[in-house]
C-alpha atoms as a PDB file:
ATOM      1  CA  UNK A   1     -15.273 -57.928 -68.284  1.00  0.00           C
ATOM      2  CA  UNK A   2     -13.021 -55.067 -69.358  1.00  0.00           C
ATOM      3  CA  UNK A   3     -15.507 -54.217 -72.276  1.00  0.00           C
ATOM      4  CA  UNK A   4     -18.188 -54.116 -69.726  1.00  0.00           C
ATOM      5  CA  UNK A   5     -16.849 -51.759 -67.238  1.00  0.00           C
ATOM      6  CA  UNK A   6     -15.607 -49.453 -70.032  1.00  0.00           C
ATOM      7  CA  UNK A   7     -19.171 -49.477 -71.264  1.00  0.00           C
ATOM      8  CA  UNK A   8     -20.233 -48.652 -67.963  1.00  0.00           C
ATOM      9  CA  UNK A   9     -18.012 -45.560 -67.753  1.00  0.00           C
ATOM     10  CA  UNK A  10     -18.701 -44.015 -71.121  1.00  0.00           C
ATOM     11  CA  UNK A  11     -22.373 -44.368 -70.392  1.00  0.00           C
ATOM     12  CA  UNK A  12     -21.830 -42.558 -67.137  1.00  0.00           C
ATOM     13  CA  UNK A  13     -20.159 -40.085 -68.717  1.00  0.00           C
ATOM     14  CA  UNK A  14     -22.683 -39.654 -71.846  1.00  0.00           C
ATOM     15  CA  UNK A  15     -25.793 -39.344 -69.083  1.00  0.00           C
ATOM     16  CA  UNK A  16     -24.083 -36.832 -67.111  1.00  0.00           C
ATOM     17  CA  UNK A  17     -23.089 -34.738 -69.723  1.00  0.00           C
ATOM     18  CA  UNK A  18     -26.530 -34.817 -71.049  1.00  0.00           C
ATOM     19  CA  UNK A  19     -28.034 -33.680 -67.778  1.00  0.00           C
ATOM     20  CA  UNK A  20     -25.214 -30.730 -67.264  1.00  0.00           C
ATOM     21  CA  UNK A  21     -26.343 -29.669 -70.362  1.00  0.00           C
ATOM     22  CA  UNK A  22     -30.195 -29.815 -70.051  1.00  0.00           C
ATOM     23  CA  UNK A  23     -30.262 -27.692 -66.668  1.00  0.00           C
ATOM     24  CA  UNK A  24     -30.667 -23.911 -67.050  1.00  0.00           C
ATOM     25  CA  UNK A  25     -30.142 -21.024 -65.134  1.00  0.00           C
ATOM     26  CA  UNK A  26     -31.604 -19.770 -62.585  1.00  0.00           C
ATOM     27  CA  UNK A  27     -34.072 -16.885 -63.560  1.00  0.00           C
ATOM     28  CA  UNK A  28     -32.718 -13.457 -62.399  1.00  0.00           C
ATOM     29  CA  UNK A  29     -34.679 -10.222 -61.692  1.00  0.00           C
ATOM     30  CA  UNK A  30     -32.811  -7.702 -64.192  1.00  0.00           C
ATOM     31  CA  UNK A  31     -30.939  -9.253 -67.028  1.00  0.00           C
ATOM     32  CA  UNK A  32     -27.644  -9.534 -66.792  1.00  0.00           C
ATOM     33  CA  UNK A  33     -25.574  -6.294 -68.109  1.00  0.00           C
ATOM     34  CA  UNK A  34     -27.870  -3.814 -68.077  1.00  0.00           C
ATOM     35  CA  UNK A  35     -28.146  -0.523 -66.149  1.00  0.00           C
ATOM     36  CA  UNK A  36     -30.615   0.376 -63.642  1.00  0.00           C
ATOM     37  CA  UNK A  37     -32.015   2.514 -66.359  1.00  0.00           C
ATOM     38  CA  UNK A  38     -32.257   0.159 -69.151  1.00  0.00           C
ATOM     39  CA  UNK A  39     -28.885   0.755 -71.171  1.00  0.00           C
ATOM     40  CA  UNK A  40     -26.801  -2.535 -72.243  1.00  0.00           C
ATOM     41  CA  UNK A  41     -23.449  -2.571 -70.406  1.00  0.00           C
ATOM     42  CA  UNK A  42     -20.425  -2.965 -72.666  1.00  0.00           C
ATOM     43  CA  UNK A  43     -17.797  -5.608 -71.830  1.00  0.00           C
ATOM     44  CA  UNK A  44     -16.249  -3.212 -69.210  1.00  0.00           C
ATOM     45  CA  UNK A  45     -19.361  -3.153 -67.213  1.00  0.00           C
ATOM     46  CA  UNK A  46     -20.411   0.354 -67.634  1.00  0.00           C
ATOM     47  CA  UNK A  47     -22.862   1.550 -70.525  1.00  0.00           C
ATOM     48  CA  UNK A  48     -22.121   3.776 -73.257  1.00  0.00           C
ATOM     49  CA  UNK A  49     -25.171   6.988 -73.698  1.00  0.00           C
ATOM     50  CA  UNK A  50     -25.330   9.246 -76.074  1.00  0.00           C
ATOM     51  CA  UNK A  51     -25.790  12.780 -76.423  1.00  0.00           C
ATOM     52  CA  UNK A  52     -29.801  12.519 -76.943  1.00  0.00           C
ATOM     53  CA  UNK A  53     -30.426   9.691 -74.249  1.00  0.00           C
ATOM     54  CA  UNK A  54     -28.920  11.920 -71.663  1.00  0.00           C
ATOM     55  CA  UNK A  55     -30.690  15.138 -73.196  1.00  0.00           C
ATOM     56  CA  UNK A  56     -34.127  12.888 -72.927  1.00  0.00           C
ATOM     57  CA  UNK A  57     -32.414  12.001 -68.981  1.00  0.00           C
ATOM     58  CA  UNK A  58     -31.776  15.236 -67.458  1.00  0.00           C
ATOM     59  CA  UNK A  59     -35.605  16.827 -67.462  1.00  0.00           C
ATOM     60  CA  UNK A  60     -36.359  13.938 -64.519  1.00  0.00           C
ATOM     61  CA  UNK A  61     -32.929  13.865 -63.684  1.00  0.00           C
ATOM     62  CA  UNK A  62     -32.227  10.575 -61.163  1.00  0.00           C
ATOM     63  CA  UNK A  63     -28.546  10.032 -61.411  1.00  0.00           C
ATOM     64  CA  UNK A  64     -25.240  11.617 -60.259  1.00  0.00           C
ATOM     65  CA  UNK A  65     -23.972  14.045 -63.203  1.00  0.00           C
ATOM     66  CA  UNK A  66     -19.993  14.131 -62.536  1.00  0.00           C
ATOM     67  CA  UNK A  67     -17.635  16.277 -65.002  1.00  0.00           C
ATOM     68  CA  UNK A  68     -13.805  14.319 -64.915  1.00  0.00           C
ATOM     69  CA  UNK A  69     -12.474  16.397 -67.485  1.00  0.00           C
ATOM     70  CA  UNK A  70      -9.035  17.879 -66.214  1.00  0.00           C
ATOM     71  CA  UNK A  71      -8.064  20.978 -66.915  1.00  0.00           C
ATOM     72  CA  UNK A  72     -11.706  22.550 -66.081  1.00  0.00           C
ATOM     73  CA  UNK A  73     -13.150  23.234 -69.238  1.00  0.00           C
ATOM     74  CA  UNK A  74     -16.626  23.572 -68.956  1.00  0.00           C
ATOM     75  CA  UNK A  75     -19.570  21.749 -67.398  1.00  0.00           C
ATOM     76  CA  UNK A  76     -23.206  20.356 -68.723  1.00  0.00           C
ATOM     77  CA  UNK A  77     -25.720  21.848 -66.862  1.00  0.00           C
ATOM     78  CA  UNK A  78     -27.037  20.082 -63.772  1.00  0.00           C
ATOM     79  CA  UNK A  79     -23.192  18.763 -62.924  1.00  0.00           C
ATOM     80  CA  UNK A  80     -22.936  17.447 -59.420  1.00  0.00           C
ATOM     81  CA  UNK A  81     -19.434  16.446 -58.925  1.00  0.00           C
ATOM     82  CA  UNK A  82     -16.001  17.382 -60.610  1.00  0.00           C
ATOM     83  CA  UNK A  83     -13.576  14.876 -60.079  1.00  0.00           C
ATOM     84  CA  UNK A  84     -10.729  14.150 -61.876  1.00  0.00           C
ATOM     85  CA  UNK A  85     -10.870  11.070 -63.913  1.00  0.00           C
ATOM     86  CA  UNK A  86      -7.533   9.547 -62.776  1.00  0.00           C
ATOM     87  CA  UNK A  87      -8.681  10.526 -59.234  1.00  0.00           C
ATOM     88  CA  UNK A  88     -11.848   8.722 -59.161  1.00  0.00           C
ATOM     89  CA  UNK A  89     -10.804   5.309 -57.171  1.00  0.00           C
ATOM     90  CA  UNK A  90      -9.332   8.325 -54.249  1.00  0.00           C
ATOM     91  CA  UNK A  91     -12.546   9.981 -53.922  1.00  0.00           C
ATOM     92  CA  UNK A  92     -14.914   7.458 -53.863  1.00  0.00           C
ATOM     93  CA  UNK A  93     -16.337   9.286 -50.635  1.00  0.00           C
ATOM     94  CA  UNK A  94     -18.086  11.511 -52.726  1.00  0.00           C
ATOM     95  CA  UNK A  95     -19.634   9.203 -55.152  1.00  0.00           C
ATOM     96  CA  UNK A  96     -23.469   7.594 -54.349  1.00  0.00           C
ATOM     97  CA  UNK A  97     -23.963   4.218 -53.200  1.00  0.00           C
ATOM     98  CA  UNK A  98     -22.325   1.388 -55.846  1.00  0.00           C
ATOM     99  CA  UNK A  99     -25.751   0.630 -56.912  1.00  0.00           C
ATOM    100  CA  UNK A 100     -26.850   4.637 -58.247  1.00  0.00           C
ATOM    101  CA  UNK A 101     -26.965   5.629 -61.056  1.00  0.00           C
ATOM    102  CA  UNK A 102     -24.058   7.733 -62.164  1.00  0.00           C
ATOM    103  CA  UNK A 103     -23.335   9.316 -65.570  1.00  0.00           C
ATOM    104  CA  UNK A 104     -19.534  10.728 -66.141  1.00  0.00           C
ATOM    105  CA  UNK A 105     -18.259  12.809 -68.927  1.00  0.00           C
ATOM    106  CA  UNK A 106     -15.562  14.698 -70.428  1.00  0.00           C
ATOM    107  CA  UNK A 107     -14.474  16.381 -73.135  1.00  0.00           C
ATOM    108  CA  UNK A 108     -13.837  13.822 -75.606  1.00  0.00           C
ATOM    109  CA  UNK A 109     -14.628  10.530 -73.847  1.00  0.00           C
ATOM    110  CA  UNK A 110     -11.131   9.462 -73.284  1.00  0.00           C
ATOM    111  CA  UNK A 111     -11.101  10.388 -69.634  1.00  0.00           C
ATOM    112  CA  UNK A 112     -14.511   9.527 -68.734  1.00  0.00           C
ATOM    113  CA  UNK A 113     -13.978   6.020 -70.554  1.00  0.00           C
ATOM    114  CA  UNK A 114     -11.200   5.362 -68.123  1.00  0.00           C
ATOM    115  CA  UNK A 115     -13.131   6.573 -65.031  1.00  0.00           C
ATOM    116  CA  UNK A 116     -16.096   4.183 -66.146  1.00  0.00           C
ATOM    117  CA  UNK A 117     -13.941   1.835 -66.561  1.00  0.00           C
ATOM    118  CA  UNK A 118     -12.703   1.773 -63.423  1.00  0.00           C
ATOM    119  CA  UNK A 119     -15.525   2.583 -61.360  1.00  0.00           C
ATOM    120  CA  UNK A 120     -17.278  -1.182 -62.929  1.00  0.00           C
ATOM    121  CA  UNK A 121     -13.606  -3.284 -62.222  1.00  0.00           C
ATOM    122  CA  UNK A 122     -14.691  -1.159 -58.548  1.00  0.00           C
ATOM    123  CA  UNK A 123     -17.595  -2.697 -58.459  1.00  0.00           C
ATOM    124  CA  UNK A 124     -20.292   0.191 -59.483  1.00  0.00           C
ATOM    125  CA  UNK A 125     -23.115  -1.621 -61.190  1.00  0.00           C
ATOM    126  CA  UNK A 126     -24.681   1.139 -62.887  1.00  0.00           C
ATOM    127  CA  UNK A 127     -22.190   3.772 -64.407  1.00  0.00           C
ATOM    128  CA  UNK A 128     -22.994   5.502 -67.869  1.00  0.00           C
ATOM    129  CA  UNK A 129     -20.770   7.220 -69.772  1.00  0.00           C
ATOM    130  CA  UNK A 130     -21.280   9.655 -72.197  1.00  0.00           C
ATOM    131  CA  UNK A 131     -19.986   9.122 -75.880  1.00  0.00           C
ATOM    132  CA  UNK A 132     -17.883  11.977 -77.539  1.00  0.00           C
ATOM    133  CA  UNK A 133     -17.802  13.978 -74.334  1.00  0.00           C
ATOM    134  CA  UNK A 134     -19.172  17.369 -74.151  1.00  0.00           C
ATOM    135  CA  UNK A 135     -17.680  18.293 -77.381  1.00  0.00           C
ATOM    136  CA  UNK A 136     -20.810  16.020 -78.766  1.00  0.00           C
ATOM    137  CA  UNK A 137     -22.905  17.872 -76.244  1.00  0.00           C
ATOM    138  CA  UNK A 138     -22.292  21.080 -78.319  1.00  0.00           C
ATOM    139  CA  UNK A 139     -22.373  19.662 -81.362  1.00  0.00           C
ATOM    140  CA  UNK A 140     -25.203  18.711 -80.668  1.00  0.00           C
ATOM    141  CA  UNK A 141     -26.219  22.599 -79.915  1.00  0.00           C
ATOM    142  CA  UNK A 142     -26.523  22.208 -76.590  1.00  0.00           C
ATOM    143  CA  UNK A 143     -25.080  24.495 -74.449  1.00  0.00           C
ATOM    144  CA  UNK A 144     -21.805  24.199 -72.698  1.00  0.00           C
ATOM    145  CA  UNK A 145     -21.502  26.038 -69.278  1.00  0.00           C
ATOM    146  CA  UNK A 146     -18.728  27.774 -67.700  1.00  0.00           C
ATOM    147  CA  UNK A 147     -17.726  28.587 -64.348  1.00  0.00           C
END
């Protein structure tokens, strides 16, 4: 009787492992990890752009450009915000809705890493940042503005 019942059990268990297994997830409407504008999110939750992709961006330009480079040391053209990248959780006033598209940079990366960084853990779903910081962006040859 013992045998029987432990049977039982383990065939239990067999069936509804096989049917937790066989069920698949619900369909969503963007795939998971992507930007708004079609760039794959990194593990942090913000995507990684180059130099060209936000060259080929700016012409129909749809996103919030913002500069958190501190000391001020120059600006890409078409910059809409300068905040400082370990001031960006105090001024989230100024920043679009969580769901806009927003593309920070700086002059290396380091500090617009950060402020990507923390802008996804914030809960901003579609934050670019630009690799190698505006020090790529003229080494690129394009131009570098100052105030």
């Amino acid at each position: 009787m013992k045998r029987t019942y432990g049977l039982l059990i383990t065939l239990i268990l067999l069936v509804a492992l096989a049917t937790a297994c066989s069920q698949a997830a619900p369909p969503t409407a963007e795939p998971a990890g992507m930007t708004a504008a079609g760039f794959p999110q990194n593990a942090a939750g913000y995507a990684d752009i180059s130099v060209q992709q936000l060259a080929e961006m700016l012409p129909d330009k749809d996103f919030t450009l913002v500069n958190v480079h501190i000391p001020y040391e120059g600006e890409l053209e078409q910059t809409d915000l300068f905040i400082a990248y370990n001031r960006i959780a105090d001024n989230l006033n100024q920043l679009p809705d969580k769901d806009a598209l927003i593309v920070l940079y700086c002059r290396s990366g380091r500090m617009s890493t950060e402020a990507a960084t923390e802008l996804a853990a914030l809960g901003y779903t579609n934050v670019m940042e630009l690799n190698g910081g505006f020090i790529a962006w003229q080494a690129a040859a394009y131009e570098l503005q100052q105030e």
